[in-house]
Protein backbone atom coordinates (compact mmCIF):
# COMPACT_ATOMS: atom_id res chain seq x y z
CA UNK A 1 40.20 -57.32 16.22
CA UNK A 2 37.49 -56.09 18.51
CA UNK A 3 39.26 -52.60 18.18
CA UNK A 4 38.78 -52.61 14.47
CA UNK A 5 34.73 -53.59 14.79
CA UNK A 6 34.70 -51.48 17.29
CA UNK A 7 36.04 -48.25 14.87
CA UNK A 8 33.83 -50.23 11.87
CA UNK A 9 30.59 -49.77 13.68
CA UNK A 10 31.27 -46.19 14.90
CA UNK A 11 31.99 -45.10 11.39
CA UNK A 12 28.72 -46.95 10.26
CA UNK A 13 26.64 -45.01 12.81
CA UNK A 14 28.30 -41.91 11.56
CA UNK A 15 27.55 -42.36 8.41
CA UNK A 16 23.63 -42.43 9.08
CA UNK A 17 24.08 -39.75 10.77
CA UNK A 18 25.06 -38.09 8.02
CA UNK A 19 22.71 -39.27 5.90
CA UNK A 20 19.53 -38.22 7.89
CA UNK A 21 21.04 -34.47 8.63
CA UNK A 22 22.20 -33.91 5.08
CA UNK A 23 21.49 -30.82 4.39
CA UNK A 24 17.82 -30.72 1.63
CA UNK A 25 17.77 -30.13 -1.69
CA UNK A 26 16.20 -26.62 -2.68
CA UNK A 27 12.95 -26.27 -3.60
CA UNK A 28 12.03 -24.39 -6.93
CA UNK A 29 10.89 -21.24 -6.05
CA UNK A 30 7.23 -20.36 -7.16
CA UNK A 31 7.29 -16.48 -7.90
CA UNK A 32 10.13 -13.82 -7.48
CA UNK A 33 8.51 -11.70 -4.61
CA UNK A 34 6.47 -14.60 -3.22
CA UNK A 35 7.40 -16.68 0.08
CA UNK A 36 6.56 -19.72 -0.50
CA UNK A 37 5.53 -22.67 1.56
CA UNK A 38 7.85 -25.69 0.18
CA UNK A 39 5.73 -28.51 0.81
CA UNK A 40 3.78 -30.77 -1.48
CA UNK A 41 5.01 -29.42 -4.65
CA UNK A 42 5.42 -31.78 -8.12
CA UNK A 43 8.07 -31.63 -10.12
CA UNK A 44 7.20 -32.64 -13.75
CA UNK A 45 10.45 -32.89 -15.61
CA UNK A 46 10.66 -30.98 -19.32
CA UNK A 47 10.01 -34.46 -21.53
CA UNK A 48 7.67 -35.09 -24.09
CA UNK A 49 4.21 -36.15 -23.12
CA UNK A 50 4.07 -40.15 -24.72
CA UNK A 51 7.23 -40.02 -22.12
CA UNK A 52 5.23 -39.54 -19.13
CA UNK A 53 4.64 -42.51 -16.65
CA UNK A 54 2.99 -42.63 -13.32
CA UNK A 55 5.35 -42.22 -10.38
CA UNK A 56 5.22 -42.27 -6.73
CA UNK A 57 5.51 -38.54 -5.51
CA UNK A 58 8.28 -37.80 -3.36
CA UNK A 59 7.99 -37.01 0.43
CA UNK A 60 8.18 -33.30 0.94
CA UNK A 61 11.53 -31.79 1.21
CA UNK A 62 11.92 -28.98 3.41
CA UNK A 63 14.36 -26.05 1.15
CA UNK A 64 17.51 -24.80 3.71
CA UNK A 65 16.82 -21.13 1.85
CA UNK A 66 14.26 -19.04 -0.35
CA UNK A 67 16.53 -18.79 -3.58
CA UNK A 68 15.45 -15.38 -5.51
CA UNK A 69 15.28 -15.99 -9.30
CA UNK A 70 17.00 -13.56 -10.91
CA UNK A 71 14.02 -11.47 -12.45
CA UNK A 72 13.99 -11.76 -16.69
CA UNK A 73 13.36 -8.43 -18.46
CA UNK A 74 9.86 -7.71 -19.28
CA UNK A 75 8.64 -9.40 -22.85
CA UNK A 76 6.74 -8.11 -25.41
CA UNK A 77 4.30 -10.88 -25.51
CA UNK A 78 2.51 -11.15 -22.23
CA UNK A 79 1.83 -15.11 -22.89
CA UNK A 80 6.05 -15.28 -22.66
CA UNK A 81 5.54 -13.02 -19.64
CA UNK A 82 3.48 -15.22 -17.87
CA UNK A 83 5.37 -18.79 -19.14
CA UNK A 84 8.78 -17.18 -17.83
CA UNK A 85 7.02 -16.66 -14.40
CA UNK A 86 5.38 -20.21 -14.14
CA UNK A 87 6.83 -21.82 -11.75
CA UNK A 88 4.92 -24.89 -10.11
CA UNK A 89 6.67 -27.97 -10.78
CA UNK A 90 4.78 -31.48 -11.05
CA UNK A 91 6.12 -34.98 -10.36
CA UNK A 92 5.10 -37.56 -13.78
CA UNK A 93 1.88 -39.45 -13.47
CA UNK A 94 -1.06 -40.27 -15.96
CA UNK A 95 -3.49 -37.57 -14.96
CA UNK A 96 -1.40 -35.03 -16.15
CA UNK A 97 -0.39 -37.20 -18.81
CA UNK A 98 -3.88 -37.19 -19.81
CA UNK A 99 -4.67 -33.43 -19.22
CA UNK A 100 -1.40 -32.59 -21.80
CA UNK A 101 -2.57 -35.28 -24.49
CA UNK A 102 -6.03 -33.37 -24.32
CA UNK A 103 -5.14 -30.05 -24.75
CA UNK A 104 -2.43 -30.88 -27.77
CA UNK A 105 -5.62 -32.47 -29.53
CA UNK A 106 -7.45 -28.90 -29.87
CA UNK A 107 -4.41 -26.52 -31.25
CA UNK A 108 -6.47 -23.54 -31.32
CA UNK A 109 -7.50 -23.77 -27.64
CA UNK A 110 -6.34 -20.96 -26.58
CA UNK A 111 -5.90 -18.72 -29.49
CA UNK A 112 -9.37 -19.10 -29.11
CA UNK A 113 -10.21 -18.47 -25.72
CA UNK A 114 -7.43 -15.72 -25.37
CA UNK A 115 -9.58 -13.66 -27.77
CA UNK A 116 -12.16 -13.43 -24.91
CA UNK A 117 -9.19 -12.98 -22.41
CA UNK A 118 -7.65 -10.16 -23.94
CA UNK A 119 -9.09 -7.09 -22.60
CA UNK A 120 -8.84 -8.32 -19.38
CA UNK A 121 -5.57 -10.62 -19.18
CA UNK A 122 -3.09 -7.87 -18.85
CA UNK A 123 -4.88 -6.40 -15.95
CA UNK A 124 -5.29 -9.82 -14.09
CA UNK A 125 -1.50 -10.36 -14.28
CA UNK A 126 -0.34 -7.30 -12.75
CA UNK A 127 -3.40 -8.02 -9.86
CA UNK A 128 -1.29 -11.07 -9.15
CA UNK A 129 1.86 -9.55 -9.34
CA UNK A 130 0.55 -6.98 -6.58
CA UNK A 131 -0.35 -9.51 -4.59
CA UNK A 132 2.60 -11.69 -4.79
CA UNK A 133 0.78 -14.61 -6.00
CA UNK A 134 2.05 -17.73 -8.24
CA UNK A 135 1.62 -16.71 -11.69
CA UNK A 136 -0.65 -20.02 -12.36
CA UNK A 137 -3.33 -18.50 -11.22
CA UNK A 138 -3.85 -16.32 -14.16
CA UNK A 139 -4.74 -19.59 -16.19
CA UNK A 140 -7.12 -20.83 -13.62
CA UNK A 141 -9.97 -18.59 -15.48
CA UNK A 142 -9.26 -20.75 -18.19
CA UNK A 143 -10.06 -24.06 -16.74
CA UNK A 144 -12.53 -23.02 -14.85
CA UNK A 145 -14.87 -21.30 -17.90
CA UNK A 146 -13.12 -20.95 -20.87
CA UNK A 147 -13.35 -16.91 -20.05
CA UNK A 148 -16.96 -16.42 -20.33
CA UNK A 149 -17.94 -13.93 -18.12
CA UNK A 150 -21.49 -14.98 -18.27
CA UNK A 151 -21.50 -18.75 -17.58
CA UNK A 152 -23.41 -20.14 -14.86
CA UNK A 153 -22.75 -23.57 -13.45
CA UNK A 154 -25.21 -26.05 -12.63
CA UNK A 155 -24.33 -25.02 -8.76
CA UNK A 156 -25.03 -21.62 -9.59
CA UNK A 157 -21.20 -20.71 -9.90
CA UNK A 158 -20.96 -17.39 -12.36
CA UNK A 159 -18.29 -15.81 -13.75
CA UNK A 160 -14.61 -16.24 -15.52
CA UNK A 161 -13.80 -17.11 -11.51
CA UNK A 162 -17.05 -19.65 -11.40
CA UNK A 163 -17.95 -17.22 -7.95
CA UNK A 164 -21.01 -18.78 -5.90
CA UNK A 165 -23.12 -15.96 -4.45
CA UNK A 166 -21.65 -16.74 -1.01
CA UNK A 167 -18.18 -16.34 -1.23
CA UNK A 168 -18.62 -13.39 -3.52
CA UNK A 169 -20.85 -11.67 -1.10
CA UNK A 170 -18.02 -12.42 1.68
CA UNK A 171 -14.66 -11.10 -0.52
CA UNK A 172 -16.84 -7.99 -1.34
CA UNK A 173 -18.27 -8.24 -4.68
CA UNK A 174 -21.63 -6.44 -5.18
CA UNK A 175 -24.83 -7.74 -6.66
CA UNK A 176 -28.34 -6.55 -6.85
CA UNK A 177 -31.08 -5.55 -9.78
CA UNK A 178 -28.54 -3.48 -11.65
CA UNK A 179 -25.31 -5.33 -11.29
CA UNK A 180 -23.63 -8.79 -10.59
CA UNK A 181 -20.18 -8.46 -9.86
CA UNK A 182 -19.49 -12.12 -10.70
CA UNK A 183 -19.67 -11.18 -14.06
CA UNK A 184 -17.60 -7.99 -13.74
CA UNK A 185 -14.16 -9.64 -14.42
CA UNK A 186 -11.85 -7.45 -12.93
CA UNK A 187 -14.23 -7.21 -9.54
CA UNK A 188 -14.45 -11.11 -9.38
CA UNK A 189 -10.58 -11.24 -9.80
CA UNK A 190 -9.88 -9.10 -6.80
CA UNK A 191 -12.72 -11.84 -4.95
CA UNK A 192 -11.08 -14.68 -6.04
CA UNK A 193 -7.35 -13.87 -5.91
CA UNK A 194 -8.44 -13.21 -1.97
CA UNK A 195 -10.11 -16.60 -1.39
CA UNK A 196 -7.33 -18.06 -3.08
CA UNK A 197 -4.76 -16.30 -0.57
CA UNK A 198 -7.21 -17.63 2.12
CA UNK A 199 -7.02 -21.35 1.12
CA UNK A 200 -3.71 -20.81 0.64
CA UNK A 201 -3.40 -19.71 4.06
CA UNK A 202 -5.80 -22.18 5.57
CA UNK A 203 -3.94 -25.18 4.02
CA UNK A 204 -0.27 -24.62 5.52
CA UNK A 205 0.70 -22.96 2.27
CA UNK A 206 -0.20 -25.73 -0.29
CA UNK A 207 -1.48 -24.42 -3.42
CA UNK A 208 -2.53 -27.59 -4.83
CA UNK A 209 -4.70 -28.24 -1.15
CA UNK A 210 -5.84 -24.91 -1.98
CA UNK A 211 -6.89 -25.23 -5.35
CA UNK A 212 -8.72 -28.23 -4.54
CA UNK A 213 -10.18 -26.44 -1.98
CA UNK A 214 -11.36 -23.50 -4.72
CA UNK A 215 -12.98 -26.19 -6.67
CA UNK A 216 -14.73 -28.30 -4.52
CA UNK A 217 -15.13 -26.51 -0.90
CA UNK A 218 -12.50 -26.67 2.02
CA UNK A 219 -14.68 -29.02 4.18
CA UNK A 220 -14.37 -31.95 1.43
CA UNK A 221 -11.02 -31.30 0.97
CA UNK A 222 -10.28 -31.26 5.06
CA UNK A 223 -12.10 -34.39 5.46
CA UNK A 224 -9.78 -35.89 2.56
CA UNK A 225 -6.61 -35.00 4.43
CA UNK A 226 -8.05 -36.11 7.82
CA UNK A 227 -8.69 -39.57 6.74
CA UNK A 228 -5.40 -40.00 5.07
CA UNK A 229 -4.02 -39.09 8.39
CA UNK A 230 -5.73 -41.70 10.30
CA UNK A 231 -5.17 -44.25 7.51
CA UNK A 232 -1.55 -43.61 8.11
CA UNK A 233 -1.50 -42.62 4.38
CA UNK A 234 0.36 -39.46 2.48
CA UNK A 235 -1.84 -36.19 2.37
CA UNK A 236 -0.41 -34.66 -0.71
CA UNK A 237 -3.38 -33.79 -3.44
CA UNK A 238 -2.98 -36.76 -5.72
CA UNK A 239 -3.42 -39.07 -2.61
CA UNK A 240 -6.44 -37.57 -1.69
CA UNK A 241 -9.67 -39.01 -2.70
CA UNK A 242 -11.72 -36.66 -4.33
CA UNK A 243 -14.80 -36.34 -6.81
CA UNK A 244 -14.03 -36.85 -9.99
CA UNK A 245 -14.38 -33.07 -11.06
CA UNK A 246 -11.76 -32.19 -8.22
CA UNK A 247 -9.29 -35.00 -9.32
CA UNK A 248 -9.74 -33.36 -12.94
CA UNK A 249 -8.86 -29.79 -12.36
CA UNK A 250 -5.69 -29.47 -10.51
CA UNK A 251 -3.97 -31.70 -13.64
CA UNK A 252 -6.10 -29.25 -15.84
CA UNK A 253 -4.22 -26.20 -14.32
CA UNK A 254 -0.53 -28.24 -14.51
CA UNK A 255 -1.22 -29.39 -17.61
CA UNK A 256 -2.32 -25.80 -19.14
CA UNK A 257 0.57 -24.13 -17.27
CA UNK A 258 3.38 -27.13 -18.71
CA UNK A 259 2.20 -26.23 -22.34
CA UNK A 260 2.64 -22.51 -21.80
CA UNK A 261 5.67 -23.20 -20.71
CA UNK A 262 6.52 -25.57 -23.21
CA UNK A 263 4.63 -24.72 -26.51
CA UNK A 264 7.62 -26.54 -28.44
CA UNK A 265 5.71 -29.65 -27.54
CA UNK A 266 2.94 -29.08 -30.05
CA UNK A 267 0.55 -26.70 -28.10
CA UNK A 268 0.07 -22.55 -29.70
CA UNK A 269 0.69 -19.91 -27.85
CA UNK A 270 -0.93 -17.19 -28.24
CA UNK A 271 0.10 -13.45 -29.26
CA UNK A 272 -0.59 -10.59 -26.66
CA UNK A 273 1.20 -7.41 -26.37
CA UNK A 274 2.55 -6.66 -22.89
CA UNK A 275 0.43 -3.70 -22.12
CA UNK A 276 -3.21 -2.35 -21.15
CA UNK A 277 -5.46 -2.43 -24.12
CA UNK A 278 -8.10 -1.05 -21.72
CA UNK A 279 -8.40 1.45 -19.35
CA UNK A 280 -10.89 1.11 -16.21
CA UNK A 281 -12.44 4.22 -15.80
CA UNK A 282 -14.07 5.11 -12.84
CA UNK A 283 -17.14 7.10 -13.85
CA UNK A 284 -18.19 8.86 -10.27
CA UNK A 285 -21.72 8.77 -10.43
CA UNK A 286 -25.11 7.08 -11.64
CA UNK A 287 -24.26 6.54 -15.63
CA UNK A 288 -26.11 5.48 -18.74
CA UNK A 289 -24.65 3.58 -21.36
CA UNK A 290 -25.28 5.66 -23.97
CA UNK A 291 -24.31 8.77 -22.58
CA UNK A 292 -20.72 7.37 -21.83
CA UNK A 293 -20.62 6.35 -25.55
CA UNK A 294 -21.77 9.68 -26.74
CA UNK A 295 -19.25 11.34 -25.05
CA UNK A 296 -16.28 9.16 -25.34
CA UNK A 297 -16.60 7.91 -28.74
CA UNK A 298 -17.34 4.13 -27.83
CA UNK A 299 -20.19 2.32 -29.29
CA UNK A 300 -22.64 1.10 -26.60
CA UNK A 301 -22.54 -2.22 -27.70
CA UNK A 302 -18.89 -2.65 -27.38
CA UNK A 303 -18.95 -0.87 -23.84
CA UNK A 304 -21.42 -3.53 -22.68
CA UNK A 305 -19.66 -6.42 -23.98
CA UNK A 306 -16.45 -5.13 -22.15
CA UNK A 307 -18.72 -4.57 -18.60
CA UNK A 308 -21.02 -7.46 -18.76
CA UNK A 309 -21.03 -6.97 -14.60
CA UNK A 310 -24.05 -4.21 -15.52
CA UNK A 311 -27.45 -5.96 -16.26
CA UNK A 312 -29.10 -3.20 -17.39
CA UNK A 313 -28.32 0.45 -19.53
CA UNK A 314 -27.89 1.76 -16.41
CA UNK A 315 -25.09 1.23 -13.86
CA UNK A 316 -27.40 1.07 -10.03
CA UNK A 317 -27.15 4.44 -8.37
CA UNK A 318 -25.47 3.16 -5.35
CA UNK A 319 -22.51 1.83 -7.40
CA UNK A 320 -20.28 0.48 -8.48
CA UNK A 321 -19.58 2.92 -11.24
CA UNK A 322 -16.37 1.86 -13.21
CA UNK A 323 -16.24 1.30 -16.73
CA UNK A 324 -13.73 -0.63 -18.56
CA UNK A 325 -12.99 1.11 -22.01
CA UNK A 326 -11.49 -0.42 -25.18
CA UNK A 327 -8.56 2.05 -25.28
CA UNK A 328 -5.17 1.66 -24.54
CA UNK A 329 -3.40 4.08 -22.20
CA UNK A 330 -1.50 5.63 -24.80
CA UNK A 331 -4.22 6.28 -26.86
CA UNK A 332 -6.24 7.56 -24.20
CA UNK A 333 -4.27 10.10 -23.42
CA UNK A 334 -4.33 11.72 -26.59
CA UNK A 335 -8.12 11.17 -27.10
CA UNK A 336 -9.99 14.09 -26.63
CA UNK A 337 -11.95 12.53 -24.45
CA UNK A 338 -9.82 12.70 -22.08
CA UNK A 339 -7.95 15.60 -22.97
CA UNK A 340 -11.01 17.23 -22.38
CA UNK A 341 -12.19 16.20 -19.14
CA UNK A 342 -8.95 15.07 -17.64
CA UNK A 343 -5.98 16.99 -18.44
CA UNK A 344 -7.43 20.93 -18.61
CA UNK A 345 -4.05 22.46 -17.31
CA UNK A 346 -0.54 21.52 -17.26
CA UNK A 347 2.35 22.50 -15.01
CA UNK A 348 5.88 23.56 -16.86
CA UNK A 349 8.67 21.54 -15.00
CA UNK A 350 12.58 21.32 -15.88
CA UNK A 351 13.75 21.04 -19.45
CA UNK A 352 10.11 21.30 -20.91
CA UNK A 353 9.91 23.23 -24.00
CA UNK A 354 6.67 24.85 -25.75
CA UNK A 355 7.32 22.43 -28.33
CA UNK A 356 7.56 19.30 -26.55
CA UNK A 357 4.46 20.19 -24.23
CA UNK A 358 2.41 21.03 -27.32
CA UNK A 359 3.63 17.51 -28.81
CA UNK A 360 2.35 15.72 -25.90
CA UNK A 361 -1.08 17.08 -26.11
CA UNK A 362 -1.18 16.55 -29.55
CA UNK A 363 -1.26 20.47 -30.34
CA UNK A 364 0.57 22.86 -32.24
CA UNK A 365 2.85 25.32 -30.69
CA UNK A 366 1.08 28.32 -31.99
CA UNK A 367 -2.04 26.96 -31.07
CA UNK A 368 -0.57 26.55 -27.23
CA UNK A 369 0.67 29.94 -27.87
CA UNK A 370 -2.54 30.89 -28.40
CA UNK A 371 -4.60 29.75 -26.55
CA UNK A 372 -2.45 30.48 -23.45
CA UNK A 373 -1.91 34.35 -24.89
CA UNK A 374 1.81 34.28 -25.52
CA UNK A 375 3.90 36.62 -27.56
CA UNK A 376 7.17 34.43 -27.19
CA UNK A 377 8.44 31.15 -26.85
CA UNK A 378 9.31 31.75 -23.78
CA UNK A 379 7.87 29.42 -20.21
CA UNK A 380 9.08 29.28 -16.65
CA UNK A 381 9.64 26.53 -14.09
CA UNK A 382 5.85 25.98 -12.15
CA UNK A 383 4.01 27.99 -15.19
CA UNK A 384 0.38 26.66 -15.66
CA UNK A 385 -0.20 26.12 -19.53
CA UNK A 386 -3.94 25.58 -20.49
CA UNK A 387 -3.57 22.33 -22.96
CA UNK A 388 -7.01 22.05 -23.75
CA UNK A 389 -10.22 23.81 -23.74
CA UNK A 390 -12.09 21.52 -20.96
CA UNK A 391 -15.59 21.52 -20.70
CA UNK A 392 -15.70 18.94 -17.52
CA UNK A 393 -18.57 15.36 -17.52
CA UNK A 394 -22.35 16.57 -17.53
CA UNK A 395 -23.67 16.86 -13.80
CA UNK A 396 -26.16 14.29 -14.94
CA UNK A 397 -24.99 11.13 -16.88
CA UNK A 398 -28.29 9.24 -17.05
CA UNK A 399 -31.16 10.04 -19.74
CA UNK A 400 -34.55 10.87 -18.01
CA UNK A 401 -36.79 8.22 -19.45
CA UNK A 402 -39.44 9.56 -16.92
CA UNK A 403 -39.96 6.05 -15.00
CA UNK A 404 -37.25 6.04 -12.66
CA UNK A 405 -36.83 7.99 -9.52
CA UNK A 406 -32.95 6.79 -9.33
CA UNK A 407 -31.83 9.99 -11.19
CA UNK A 408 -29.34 11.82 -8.64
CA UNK A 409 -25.99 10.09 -7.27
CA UNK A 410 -26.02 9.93 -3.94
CA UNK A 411 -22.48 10.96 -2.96
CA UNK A 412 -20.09 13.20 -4.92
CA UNK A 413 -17.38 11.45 -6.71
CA UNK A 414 -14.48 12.46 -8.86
CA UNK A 415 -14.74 10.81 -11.97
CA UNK A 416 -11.10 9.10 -12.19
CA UNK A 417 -8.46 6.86 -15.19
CA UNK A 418 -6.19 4.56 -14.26
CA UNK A 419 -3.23 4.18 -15.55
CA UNK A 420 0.38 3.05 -15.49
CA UNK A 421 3.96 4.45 -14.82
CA UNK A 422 7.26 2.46 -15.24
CA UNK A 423 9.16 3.85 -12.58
CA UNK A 424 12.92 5.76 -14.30
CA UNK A 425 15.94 6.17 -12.86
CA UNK A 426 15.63 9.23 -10.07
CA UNK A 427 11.85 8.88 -9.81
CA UNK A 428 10.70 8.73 -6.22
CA UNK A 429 6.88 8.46 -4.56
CA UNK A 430 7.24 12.25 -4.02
CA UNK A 431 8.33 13.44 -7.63
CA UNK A 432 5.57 11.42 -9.14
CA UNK A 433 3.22 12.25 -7.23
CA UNK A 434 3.82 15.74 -7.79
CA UNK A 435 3.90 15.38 -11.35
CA UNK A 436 0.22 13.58 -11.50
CA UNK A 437 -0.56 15.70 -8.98
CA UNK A 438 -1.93 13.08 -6.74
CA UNK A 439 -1.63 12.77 -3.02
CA UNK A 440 1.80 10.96 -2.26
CA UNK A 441 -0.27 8.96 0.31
CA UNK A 442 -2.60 7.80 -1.94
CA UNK A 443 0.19 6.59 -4.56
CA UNK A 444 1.64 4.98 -1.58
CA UNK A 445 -1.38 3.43 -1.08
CA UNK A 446 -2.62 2.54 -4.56
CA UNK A 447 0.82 0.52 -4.82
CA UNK A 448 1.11 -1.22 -1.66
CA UNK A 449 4.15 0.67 -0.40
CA UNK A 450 4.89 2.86 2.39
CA UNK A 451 5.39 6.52 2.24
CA UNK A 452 9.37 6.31 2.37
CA UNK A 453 9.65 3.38 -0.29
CA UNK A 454 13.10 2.97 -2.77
CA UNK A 455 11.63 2.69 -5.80
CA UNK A 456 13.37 0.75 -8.78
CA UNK A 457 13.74 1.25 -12.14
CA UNK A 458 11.53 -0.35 -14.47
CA UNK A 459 8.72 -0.50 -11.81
CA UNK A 460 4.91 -0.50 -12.93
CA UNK A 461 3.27 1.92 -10.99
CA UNK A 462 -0.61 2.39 -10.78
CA UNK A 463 -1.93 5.93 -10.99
CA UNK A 464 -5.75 7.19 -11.03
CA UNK A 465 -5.92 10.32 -12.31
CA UNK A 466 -8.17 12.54 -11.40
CA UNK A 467 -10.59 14.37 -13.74
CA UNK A 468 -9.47 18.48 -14.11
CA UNK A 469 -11.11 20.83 -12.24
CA UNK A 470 -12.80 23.09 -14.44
CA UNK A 471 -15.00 26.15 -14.80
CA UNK A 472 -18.65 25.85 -14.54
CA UNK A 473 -20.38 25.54 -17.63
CA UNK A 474 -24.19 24.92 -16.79
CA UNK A 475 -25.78 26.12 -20.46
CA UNK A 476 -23.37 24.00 -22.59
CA UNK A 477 -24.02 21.01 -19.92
CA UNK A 478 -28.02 20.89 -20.14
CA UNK A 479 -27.53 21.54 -23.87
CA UNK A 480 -25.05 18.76 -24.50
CA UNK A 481 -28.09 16.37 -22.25
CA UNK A 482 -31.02 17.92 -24.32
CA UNK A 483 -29.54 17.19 -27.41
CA UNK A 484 -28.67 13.62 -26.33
CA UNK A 485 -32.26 13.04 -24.99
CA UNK A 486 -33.43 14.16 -28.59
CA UNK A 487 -31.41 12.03 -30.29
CA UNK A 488 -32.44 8.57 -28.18
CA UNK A 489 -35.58 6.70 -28.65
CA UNK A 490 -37.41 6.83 -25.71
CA UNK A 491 -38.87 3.35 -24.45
CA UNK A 492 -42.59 3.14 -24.56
C-alpha cells in the first residue's frame, strides 16, 4: 500500500511538472517581416460587437517560434491591403466595446476622412512596410486628427501625426518662416514612424505601452507601470491608470483597425486603388508656386492644398524643396512634363524595337525616326535614341517680386521623381540600376538593402530619377521667366 502512494504521488508531481513546462501557445504574429516582441498583446475574438463583454486579460504568453504568415498577393484596393496585414489582436472588454459601437454609428466615417487621406495613404503604407512596422499604424493618423494636415491641438500638437515642436525638431522635421514640416504629411510620417520605433523600443517591445506613450508622453506612462509594479498589480495597458484621453485612444486604434478588418459588421470601407496617385517630386532649388504650375500643368491651388508643409508661395531657400504632385506614376511618365525635363535620351537594350520605344514615349515611329535622323528601322544594342526634345527646369524657379533678397539656391541640386518598380523575374540591383541609370549604391540605399541583395519577384522598389542632362539653353530659359513674370500680378 505505501508502494502504490508512493508511485500515486510521484506521478502527481510529474504531472505539474508537465503542466508548468508545457510548451506556450503561439503568439499571432503582427507583420510578415516584423520581429515582434510577444508580450502584452489582446486578442479580440471575430464576434459581433452587442457580443462583447469585459474580460480579465490573460498573463503574457511567451511564443516557442516567430511563425511567418504566408504573404497574400497584393489587392487592388489598398483598404483590403492594409485589413489583410492588420494584425494586433485584442482580448473583449467594454472600452473597445464602446470604441466599435461609436464608429458603426457614423457609416461614412471614413469614406469621409479617406478623401483627405488619399493622396497620401498609399505612400504612408509602403513607409511602414520599409520599416517593418505593424500595419496599425497607418490608421493612427486617423484617430489622432481625422487627416487634417493643419490641425493644431490645444497643446500645440500639429499635423495628421499631432507632432509637438519638440519631438519634431528631434526626428528631423524642419520648421521656420517658410515651412512647418508638421504639416508636410509625408515629412511628419518619416518623424513619427521613428518615435514610434523609439517607444517601441523603450517599452520592451509593447506597442500598446508605446502608443500610450505617443499620446500622452513616456514619463506618465513609466510612472503608470512603476506603480503597478510596486502595487504588486499587472502592467499591461488596460491596467494602467491613465488620463482619460490616453485610456480613449489605444481602444480608438483597436477598434478602427477591428472594423477594417471586419467591415461585414456594419462599418464601410472605403475604395482606394493600390497605387501612387502622387508623385513627390523633388524640385532642387528655391521654387515658386506658380512657376511649378506653369510649367507642369498643375493649378497652384491644387499644388498647395497637396503641400500644405509650405506657408508661403515660396518654398524657404534653404529647403526643403519637394513637391508632392497630383499625378500618378503612370501618367507622369507620359506627361510632357516630364518627358521634357526628365527623360531627354534613351538607351536601346535587348529585344527593343523602334516601335515599342516610340510607344513608350508616346511618339510615333517616324517621328523617332526623325528626330533621331534615321533612314531605316534599324537600332543596335547600347544606341542612344533622343525621345524628346528637352529643354531642362529654368535656372531660376522663383518670380522676382523685387522685395526679397532670397533669390539664388544656395547649393546645386538635381531636380529628381520618385517612383516605383515591381521587381520581375531576373531583375537584380545591378540590371536596374543600369536601366534607370542610377548608381547601384544609391538603389541599394534608397531600399534598405545591401549591394549583393536577392531580389524577389513582385518586389516594390523605390527609384528617384534623375532629371536629363541637357544642352544649355539660356535665351529660351530667361524668355520662358520673362514671359511668366508678365503674365503674374505683381504684389503691391
Amino acid at each position: 500500500m505505501r508502494g502504490l502512494c508512493l508511485i500515486f504521488a510521484c506521478i502527481l508531481m510529474f504531472g505539474c511538472s508537465s503542466t508548468e513546462n508545457a510548451e506556450p501557445v503561439e503568439a499571432p504574429q503582427i507583420f510578415t517581416h516584423f520581429e515582434p516582441s510577444y508580450e502584452n498583446q489582446i486578442d479580440l475574438e471575430p464576434a459581433e460587437p452587442k457580443q462583447l463583454q469585459q474580460a480579465k486579460p490573460a498573463p503574457p504568453v511567451k511564443a516557442k517560434k516567430n511563425v511567418v504568415k504566408k504573404r497574400l498577393a497584393k489587392a487592388k484596393n489598398l483598404w483590403v491591403h492594409i485589413a489583410n496585414n492588420l494584425h494586433f489582436t485584442v482580448y473583449q472588454n467594454r472600452a473597445l466595446k464602446k470604441r466599435i459601437n461609436w464608429y458603426l454609428k457614423q457609416p461614412n466615417y471614413l469614406p469621409t476622412v479617406n478623401k483627405r487621406a488619399a493622396p497620401y495613404l498609399y505612400h504612408i503604407v509602403k513607409k511602414i512596410e520599409q520599416k517593418r512596422l505593424p500595419m496599425e499604424l497607418a490608421l493612427l493618423p486617423f484617430v489622432e486628427s481625422d487627416f487634417r494636415p493643419t490641425i493644431a491641438s490645444s497643446q500645440q500638437a500639429v499635423g495628421v501625426w499631432q507632432l509637438v515642436a519638440a519631438t519634431a525638431h528631434h526626428f528631423g522635421v524642419k520648421s521656420d518662416q517658410w515651412y512647418d514640416g508638421r504639416q508636410d504629411v509625408l515629412a511628419s510620417t518619416d518623424a513619427a514612424l521613428e518615435y514610434l520605433s523609439y517607444l517601441h523600443k523603450r517599452f520592451d517591445g509593447d506597442w500598446l505601452h508605446a502608443l500610450a506613450a505617443y499620446n500622452s508622453g513616456e514619463g506618465r506612462v513609466k510612472r503608470a507601470i512603476e506603480r503597478n509594479k510596486k502595487r504588486g498589480k499587472s502592467t499591461d495597458y488596460f491596467s494602467l491608470k491613465l488620463p482619460k484621453e490616453t485610456a480613449d485612444y489605444v481602444p480608438k486604434l483597436l477598434a478602427l483597425s477591428y472594423l477594417v478588418k471586419h467591415p461585414q459588421k456594419g462599418f464601410k470601407r472605403p475604395k482606394l486603388a493600390n497605387k501612387p496617385i502622387t508623385t513627390l517630386m523633388n524640385i532642387g532649388q528655391q521654387f515658386d508656386f506658380s512657376v511649378i504650375a506653369k510649367l507642369s500643368g498643375v493649378g497652384s491651388k491644387q499644388l498647395h492644398a497637396l503641400n500644405q508643409g509650405y506657408l508661403k508661395n515660396q518654398s524657404s531657400p534653404n529647403g526643403p524643396h519637394s513637391l508632392l504632385l497630383p499625378i500618378g506614376q503612370e501618367a507622369l511618365l507620359k506627361s510632357q512634363f516630364f518627358k521634357s525635363n526628365f527623360a531627354g535620351e534613351y538607351i536601346v537594350k535587348k529585344n527593343d524595337t523602334l516601335y515599342s520605344i516610340a510607344r513608350r514615349f508616346s511618339m510615333s515611329v517616324s517621328a523617332l525616326k526623325q528626330l533621331n535622323g534615321k533612314q531605316n528601322n534599324m537600332i543596335g544594342i547600347g544606341e542612344k535614341l533622343f525621345v524628346g526634345q528637352p529643354k531642362t527646369l529654368p535656372k531660376s524657379l522663383t518670380i522676382d517680386y523685387q522685395i526679397s533678397p532670397y533669390l539664388e539656391p544656395q547649393e546645386v541640386v538635381i531636380p529628381t521623381i520618385e517612383i516605383d518598380y515591381e521587381v520581375k523575374q531576373g531583375d537584380s540591383l545591378w540590371s536596374i540600376s543600369q536601366l534607370y541609370e542610377v548608381p547601384h549604391s544609391d538603389l541599394a540605399k534608397w531600399n534598405n538593402l545591401s549591394a549583393s541583395s536577392i531580389l524577389k519577384p513582385g518586389t516594390q522598389l523605390t527609384l528617384f530619377i534623375p532629371q536629363a542632362e541637357q544642352p544649355k539653353q539660356p535665351q529660351q530659359k530667361q524668355d520662358l521667366l520673362q514671359d511668366l513674370q508678365k503674365s503674374l500680378i505683381q504684389p503691391r
